[in-house]
Protein backbone atom coordinates (compact mmCIF):
# COMPACT_ATOMS: atom_id res chain seq x y z
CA UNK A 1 18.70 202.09 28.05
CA UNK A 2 21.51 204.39 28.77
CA UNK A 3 22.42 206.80 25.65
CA UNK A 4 26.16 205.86 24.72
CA UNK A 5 27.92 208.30 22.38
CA UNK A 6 29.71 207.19 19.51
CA UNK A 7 33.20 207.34 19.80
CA UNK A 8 34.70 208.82 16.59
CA UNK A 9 38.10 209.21 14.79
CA UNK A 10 40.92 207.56 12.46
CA UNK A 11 39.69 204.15 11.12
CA UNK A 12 42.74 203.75 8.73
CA UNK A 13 45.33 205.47 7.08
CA UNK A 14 47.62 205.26 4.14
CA UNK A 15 50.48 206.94 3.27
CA UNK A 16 52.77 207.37 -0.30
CA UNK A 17 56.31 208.47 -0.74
CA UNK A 18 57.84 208.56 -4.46
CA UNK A 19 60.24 206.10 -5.14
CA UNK A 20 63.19 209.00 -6.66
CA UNK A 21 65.33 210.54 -4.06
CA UNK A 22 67.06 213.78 -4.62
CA UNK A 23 70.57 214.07 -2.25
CA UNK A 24 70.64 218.21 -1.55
CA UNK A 25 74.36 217.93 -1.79
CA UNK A 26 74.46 217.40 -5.85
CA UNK A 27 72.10 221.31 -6.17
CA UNK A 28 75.00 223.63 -5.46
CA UNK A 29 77.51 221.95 -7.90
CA UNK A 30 74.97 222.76 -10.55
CA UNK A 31 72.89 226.18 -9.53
CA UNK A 32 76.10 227.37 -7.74
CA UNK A 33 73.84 227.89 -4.13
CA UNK A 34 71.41 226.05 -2.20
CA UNK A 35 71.50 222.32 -1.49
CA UNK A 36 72.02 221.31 2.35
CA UNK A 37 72.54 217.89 3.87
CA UNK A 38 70.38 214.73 3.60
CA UNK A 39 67.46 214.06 0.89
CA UNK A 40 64.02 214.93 -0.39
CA UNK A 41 61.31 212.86 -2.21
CA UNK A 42 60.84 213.60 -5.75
CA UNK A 43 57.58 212.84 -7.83
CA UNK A 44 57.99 210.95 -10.85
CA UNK A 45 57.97 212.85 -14.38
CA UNK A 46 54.27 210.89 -14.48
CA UNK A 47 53.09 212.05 -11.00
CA UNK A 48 50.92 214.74 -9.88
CA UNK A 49 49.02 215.66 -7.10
CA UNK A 50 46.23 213.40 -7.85
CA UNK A 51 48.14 210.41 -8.54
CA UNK A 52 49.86 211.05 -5.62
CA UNK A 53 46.89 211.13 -3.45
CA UNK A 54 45.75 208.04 -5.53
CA UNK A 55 48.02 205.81 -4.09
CA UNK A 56 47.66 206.98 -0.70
CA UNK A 57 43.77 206.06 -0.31
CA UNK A 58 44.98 202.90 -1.69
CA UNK A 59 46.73 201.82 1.21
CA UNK A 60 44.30 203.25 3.64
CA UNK A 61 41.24 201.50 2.06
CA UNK A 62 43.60 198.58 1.37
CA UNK A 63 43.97 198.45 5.50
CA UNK A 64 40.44 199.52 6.13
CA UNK A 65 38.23 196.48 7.36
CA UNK A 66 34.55 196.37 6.69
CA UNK A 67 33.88 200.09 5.98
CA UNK A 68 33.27 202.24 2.64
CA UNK A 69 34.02 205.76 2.50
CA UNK A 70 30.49 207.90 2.19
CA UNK A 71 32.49 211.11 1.32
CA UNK A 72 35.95 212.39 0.04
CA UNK A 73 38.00 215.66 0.60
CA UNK A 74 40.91 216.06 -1.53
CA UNK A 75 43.44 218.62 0.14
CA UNK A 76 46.57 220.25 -2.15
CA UNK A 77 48.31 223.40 -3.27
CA UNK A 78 49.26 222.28 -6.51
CA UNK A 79 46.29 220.53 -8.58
CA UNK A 80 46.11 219.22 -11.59
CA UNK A 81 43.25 221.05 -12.18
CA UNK A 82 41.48 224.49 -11.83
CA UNK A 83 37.89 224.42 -12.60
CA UNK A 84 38.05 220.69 -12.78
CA UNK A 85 37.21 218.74 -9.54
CA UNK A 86 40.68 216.81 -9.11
CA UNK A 87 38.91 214.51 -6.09
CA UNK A 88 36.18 212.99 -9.09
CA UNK A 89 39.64 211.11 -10.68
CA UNK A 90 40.77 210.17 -7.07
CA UNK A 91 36.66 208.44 -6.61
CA UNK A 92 37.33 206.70 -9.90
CA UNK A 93 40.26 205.67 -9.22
CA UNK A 94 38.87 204.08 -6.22
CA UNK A 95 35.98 202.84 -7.55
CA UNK A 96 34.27 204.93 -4.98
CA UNK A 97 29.52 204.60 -5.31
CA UNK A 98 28.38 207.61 -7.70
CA UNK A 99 26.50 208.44 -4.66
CA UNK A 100 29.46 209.42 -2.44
CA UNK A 101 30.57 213.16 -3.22
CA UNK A 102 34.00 214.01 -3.91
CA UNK A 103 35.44 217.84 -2.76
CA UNK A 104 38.43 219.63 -3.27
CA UNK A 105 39.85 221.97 -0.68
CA UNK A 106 42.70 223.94 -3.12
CA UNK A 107 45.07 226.10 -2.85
CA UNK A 108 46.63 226.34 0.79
CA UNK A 109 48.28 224.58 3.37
CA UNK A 110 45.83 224.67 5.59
CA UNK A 111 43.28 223.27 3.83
CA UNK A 112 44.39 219.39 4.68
CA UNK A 113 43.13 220.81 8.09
CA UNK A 114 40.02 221.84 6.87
CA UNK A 115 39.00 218.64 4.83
CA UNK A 116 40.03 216.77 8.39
CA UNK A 117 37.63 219.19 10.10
CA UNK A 118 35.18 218.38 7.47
CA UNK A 119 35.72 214.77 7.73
CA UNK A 120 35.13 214.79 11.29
CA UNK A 121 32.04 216.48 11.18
CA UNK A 122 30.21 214.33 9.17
CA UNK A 123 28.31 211.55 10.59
CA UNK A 124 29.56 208.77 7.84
CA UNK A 125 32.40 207.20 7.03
CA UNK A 126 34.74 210.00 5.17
CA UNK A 127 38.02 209.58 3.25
CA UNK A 128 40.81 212.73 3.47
CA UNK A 129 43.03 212.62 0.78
CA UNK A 130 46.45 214.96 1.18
CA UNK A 131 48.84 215.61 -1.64
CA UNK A 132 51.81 218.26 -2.61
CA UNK A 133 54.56 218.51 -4.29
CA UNK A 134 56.68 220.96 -2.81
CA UNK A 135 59.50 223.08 -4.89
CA UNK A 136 61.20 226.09 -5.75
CA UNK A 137 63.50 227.91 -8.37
CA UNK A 138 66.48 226.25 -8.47
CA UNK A 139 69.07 226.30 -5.68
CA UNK A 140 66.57 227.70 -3.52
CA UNK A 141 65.37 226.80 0.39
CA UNK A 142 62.34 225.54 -0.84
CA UNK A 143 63.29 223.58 -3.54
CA UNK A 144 65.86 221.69 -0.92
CA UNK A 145 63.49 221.96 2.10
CA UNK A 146 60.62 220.45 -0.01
CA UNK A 147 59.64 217.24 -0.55
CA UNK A 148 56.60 215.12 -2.68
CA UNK A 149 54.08 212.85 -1.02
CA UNK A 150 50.71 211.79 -0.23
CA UNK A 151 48.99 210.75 2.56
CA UNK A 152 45.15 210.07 3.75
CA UNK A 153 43.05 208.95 6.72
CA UNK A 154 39.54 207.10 6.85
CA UNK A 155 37.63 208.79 9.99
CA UNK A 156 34.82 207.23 11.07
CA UNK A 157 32.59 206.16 14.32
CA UNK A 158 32.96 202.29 15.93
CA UNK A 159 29.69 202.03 14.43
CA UNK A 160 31.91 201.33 11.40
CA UNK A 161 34.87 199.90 12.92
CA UNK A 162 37.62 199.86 14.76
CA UNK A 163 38.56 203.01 15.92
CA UNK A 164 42.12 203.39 16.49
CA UNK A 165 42.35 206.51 17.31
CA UNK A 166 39.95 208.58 19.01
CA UNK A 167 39.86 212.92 17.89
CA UNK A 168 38.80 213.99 21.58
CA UNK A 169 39.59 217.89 21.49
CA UNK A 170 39.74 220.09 18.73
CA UNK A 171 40.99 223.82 18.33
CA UNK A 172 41.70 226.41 15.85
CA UNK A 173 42.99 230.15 15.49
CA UNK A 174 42.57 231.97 12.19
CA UNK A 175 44.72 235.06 11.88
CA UNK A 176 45.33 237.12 8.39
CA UNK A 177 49.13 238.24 8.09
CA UNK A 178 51.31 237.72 5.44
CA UNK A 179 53.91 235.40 5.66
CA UNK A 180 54.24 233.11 2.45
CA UNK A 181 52.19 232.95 -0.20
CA UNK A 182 51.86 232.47 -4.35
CA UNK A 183 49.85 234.40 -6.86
CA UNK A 184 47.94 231.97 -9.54
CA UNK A 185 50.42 230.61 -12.00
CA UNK A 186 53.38 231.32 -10.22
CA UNK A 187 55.47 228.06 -9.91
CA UNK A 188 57.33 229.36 -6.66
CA UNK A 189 56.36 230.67 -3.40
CA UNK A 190 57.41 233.67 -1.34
CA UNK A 191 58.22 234.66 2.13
CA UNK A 192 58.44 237.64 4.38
CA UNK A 193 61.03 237.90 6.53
CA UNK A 194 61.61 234.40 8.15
CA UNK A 195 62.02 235.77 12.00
CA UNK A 196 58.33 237.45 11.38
CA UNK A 197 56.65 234.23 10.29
CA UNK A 198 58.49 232.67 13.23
CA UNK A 199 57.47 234.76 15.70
CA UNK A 200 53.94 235.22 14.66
CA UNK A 201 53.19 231.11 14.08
CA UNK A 202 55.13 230.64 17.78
CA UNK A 203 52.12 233.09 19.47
CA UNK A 204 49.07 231.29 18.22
CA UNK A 205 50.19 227.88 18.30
CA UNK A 206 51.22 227.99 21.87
CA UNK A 207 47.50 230.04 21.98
CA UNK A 208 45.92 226.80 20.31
CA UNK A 209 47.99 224.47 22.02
CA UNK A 210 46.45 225.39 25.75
CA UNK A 211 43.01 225.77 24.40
CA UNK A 212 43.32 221.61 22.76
CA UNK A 213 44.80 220.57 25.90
CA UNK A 214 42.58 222.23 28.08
CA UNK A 215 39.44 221.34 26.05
CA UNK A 216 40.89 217.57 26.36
CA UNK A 217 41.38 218.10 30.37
CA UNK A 218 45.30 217.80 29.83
CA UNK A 219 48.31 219.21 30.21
CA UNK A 220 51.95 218.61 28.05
CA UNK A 221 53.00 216.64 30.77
CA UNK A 222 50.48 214.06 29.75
CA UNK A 223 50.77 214.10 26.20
CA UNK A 224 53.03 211.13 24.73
CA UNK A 225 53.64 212.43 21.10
CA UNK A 226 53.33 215.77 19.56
CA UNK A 227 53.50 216.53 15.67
CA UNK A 228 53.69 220.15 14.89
CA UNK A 229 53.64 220.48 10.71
CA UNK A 230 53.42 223.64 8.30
CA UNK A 231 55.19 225.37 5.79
CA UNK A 232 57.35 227.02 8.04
CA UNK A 233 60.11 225.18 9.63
CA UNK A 234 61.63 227.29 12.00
CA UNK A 235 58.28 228.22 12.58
CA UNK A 236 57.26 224.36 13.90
CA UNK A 237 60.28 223.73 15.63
CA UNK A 238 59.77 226.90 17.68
CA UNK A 239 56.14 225.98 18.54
CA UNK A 240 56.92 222.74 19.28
CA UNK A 241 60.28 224.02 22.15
CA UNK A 242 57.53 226.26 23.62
CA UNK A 243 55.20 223.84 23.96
CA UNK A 244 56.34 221.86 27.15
CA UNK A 245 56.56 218.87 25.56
CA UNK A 246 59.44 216.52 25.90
CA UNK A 247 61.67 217.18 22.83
CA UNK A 248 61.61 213.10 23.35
CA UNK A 249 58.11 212.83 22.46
CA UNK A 250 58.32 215.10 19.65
CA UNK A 251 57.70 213.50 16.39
CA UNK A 252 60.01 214.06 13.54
CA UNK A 253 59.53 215.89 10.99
CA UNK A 254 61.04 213.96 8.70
CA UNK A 255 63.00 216.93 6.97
CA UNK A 256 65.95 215.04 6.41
CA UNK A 257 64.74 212.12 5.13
CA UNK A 258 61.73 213.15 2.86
CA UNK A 259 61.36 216.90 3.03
CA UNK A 260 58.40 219.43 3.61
CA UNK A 261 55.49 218.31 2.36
CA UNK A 262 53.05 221.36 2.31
CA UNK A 263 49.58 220.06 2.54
CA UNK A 264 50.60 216.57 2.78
CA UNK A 265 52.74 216.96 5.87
CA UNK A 266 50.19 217.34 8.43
CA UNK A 267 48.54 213.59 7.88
CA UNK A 268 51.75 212.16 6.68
CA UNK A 269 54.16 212.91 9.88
CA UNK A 270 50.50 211.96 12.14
CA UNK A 271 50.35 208.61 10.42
CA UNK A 272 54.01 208.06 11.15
CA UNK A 273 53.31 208.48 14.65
CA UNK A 274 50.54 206.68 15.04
CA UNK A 275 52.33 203.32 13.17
CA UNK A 276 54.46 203.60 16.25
CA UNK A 277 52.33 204.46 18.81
CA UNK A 278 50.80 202.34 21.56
CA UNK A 279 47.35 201.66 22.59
CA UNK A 280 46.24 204.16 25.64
CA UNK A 281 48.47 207.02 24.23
CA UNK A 282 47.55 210.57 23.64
CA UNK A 283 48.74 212.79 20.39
CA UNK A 284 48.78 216.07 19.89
CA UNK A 285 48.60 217.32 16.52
CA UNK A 286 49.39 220.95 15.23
CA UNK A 287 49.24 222.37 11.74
CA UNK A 288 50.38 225.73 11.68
CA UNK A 289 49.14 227.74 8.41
CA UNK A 290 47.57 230.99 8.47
CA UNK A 291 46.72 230.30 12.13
CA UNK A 292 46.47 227.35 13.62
CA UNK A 293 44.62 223.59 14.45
CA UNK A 294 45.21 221.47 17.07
CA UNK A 295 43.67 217.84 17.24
CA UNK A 296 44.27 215.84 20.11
CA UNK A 297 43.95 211.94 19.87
CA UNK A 298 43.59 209.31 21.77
CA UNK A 299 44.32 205.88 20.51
CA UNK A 300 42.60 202.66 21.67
CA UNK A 301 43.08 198.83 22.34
CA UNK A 302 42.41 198.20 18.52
CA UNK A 303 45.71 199.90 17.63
CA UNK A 304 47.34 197.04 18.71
CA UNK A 305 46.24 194.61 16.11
CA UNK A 306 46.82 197.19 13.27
CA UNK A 307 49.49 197.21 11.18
CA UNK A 308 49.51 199.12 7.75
CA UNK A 309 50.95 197.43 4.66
CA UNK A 310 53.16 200.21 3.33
CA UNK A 311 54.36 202.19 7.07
CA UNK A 312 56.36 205.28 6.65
CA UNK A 313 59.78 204.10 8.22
CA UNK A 314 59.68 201.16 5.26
CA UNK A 315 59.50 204.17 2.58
CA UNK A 316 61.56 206.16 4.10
CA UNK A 317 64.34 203.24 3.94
CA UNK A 318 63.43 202.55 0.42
CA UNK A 319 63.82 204.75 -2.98
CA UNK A 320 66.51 205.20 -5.82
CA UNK A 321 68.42 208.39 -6.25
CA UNK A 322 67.62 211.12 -9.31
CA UNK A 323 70.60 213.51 -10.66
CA UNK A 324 69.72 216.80 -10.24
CA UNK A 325 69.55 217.87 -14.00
CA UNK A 326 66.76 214.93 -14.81
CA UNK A 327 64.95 216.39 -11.39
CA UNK A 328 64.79 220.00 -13.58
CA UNK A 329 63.48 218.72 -16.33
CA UNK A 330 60.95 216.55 -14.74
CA UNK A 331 59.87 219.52 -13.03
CA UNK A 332 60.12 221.57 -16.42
CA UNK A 333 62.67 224.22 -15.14
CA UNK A 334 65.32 222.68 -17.33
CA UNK A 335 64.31 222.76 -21.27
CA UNK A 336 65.90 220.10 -22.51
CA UNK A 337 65.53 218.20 -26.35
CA UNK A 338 62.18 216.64 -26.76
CA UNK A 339 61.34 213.55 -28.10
CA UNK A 340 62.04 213.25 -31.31
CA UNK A 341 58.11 212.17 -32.37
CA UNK A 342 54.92 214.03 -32.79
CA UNK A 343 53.27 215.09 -29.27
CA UNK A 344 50.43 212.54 -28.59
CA UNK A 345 46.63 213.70 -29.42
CA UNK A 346 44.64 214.85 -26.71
CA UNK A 347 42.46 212.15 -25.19
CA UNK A 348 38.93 212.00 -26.26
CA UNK A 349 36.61 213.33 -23.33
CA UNK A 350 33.38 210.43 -24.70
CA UNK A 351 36.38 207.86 -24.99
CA UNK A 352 37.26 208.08 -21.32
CA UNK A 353 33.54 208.70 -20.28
CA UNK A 354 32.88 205.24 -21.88
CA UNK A 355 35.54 203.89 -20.07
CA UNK A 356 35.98 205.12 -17.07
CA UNK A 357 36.16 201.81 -14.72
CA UNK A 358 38.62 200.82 -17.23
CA UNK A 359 40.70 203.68 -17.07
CA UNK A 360 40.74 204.64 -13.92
CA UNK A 361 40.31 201.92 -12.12
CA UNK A 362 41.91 199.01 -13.87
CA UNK A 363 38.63 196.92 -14.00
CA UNK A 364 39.03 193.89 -16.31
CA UNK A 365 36.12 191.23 -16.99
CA UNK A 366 35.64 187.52 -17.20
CA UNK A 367 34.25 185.03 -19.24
CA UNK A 368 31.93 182.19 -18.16
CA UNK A 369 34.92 179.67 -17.87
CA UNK A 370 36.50 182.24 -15.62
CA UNK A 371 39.34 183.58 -18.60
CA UNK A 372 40.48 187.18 -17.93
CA UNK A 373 40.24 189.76 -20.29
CA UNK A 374 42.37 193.17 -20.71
CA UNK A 375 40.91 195.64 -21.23
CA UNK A 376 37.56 193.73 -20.49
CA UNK A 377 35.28 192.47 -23.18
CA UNK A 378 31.36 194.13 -23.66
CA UNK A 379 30.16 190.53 -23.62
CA UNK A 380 31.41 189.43 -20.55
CA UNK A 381 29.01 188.80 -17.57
CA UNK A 382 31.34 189.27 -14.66
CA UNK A 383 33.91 192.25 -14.02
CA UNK A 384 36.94 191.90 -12.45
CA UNK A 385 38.86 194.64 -10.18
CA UNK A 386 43.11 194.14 -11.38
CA UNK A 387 44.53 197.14 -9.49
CA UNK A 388 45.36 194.89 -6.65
CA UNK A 389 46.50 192.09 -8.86
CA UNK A 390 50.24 191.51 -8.54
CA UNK A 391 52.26 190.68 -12.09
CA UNK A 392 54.90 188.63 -13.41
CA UNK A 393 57.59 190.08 -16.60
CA UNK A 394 56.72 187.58 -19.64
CA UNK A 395 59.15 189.47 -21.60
CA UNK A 396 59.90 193.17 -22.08
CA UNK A 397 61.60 195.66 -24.66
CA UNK A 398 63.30 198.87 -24.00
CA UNK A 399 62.32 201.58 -26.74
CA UNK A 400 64.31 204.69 -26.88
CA UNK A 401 61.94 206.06 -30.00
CA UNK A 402 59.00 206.15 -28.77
CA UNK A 403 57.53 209.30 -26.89
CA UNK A 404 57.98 210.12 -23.92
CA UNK A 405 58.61 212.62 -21.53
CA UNK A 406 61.75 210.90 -19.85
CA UNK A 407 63.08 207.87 -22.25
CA UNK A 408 63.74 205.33 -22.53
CA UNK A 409 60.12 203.63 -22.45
CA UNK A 410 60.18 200.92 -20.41
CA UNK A 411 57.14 197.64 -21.62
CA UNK A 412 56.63 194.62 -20.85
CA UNK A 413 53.82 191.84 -21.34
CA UNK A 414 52.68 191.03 -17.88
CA UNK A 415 50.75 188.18 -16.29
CA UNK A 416 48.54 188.38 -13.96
CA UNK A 417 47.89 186.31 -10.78
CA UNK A 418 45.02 184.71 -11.30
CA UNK A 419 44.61 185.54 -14.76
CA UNK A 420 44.91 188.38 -17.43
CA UNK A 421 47.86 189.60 -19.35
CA UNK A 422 48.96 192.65 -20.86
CA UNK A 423 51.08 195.05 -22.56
CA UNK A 424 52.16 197.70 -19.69
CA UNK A 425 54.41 200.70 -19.23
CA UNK A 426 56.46 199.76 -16.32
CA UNK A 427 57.69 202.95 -14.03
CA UNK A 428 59.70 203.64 -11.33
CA UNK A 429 62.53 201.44 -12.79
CA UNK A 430 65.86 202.19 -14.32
CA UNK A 431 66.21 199.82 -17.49
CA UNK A 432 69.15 197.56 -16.20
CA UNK A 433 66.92 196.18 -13.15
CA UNK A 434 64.47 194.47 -15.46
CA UNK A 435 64.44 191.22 -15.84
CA UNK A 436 62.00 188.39 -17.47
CA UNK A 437 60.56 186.97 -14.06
CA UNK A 438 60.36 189.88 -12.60
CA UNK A 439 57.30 190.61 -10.10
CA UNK A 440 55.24 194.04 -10.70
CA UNK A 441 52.24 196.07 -9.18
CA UNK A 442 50.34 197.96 -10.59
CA UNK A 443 50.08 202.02 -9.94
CA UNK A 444 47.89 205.12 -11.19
CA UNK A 445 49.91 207.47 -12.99
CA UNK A 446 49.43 210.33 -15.35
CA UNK A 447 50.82 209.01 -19.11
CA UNK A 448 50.69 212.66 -20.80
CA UNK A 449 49.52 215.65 -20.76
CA UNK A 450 47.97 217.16 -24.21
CA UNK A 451 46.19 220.56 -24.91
CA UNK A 452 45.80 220.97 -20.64
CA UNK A 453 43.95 217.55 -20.57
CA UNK A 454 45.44 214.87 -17.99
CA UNK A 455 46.02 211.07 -19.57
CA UNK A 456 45.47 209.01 -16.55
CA UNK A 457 46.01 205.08 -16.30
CA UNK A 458 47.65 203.04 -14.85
CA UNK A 459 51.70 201.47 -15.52
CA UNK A 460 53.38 198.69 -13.55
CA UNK A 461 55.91 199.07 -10.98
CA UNK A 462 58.62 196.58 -9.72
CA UNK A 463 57.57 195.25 -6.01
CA UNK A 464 59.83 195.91 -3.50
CA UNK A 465 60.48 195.90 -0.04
CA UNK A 466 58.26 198.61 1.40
CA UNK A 467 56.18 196.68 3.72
């Protein structure tokens, strides 16, 4: 018999954009400068990096058929944690095997590109994760150019699935120079002259561009989409005029709409062109930080019958708008009054470890007659996985005492379909939308954060029209 290679590439993907929208125009009436047209995505005051990524690998294991992840690479510049393995909340969260390892890859931009170079040299099924949330001082470029997502892809061979796109070339170009970086602590970055990053990024992508293509046995002519992400703007748009390529088939880069994404923006702006692209079609994909990586795809027949349950165009259409002053003090660079209420204690590190499918994973039990318990009951023979489970408002309150970061605190007692209730904090919402009847979801989020420890779980979010 005749040795067949495996074909290998993206099996799934999921992306997540924050429900708060923040239109540039409101920045300069309050910093005096910066702003610009369109908007930007803003994390919630209970979303980080990991939560982000959270709900992300939700969707793309949500849309993954058959398959389990055997490894997971989390990518960001801004983690939750230093020391700390952010990825091991993201497998929890999941309910990812105790066998599967979880990585971070910290710090940089271009390390989304390296946990998708990672991904696809493994020989299993491996889950990218991709998170940032971008920002700046206020009135600043960055803080206006930026933007908050998260965004993921499932790579593995057709001996696990469907493969709907196929990586068929890959190339890279590493290069030291300094163009913008940010010392530890720091809660802004910095840039050298802009026309020097420009200039520099514009060489060595059109370098990495010709060695992908040529690697792949193409030329621009034949390339249908291109994505060209990095921190850089002017940088990507210049790389991606030289590159031959149709300005047509260029992909957008979504600056308008949701902002740059840092580490996110690479995955996040491929899986937008991807839920639009056709079966037969090549992409090229460029992420230009500190150097540069090209991927070229090549999607397949099984494209066709794909469709992802929260697309990027649906999010993009959706959100709610955020004044400027509540974005500064979500993002702490407005002090503002504090609740009035002792700080909650820090969470108990045995508590959680005895908990942990509970906590991070919303797992619930049942009872022999099949009655669903919340948080689940020691005696009970059978668990029962509620992060999927969809919600209905029994009733609600609105408390403007109790603590909270951004009040007033939203609860409400929720049943579940097909059994369970519970008391919930509901997010995402403004207080006037809720209403007894209402249908929720349910979403990771970070509740507090006490002496530098995290308190993740999970609160309840209105369903909407996202897909």
């Amino acid at each position: 018999m005749r040795y067949r290679p495996r074909m290998r590439g993206i099996l799934s993907w999921g992306t997540y954009l924050p429900h708060r929208r923040l239109d540039r125009t409101s920045i300069a009436a309050v910093a005096g400068t910066g702003g610009g047209k369109g908007h930007r995505t803003v994390a919630g005051f209970d979303e980080d990096t990991t939560t982000l990524g959270v709900e992300a690998a939700r969707v793309a294991l949500r849309d993954l058929a058959g398959a389990s992840p055997r490894s997971l690479w989390f990518a960001t510049t801004d983690p939750a944690y230093l020391d700390k393995t952010n990825a091991t909340a993201i497998h929890a969260a999941l309910r990812l095997d105790p066998s599967v390892p979880a990585f971070d890859t910290l710090g940089s931009v271009r390390s989304a590109a390296g946990a998708l170079r990672a991904a696809r040299g493994s020989d299993e099924v491996a889950l990218v994760v991709t998170a940032d949330r971008r920002g700046g001082l206020p009135g600043s470029p960055d803080e206006a150019a930026g933007g908050d997502a998260g965004a993921a892809l499932v790579l593995g061979s057709d001996a696990d699935g469907a493969v709907l796109a196929e990586i068929v070339a890959v190339a890279s170009c590493t290069e030291e120079f300094l163009d913008r970086w940010r010392t530890p602590g720091d809660p802004r970055s910095r840039q050298w002259e802009e026309r020097y990053g420009e200039t520099r990024y514009t060489d060595i992508g059109a370098r990495v561009i010709a060695e992908a293509l040529a690697a792949a046995d193409l030329d621009a002519s034949g390339l249908d989409h291109l994505v060209v992400a990095g921190p850089h703007d002017r940088a990507n748009a210049a790389v991606a005029k030289r590159s031959g390529v149709a300005l047509d088939r260029v992909a957008d880069a979504l600056t308008t709409t949701v902002g740059n994404t840092g580490a996110a923006s690479f995955v996040l702006l491929l899986a937008s062109v991807l839920e639009r692209a056709a079966p037969g079609q090549t992409i090229l994909a460029v992420s230009l930080a500190d150097g540069a990586d090209a991927f070229v795809l090549r999607t397949t027949a099984a494209l066709a019958e794909h469709r992802s349950s929260r697309p990027v165009a649906a999010q993009v259409g959706s959100g709610a708008p955020i004044p400027y002053g509540k974005y500064l003090a979500w993002r702490g660079l407005l002090p503002v009054e504090p609740p009035r209420r002792p700080e909650p204690a820090r969470p108990s590190a045995s508590a959680s470890g005895r908990s942990t499918d509970w906590k991070f994973a919303f797992v619930g039990s049942a009872d022999a007659g099949g009655e669903v318990h919340l948080p689940p009951n020691a005696s009970d023979a059978t668990v029962r996985p509620m992060a999927e489970a969809a919600g209905t408002i029994v009733t609600f309150t609105i408390d403007r005492l109790a603590y909270s970061p951004s009040p007033p605190v939203v609860f409400a007692v929720v049943d579940f379909d097909g059994g369970g209730r519970l008391p919930v904090e509901l997010t995402d919402v403004d207080p006037e939308e809720i209403a007894i009847g209402g249908r929720v979801e349910m979403t990771f989020r970070r509740l507090f954060t006490s002496d530098g420890i995290h308190n993740y779980f999970w609160k309840a979010r209105p369903v909407r029209g996202e897909g």
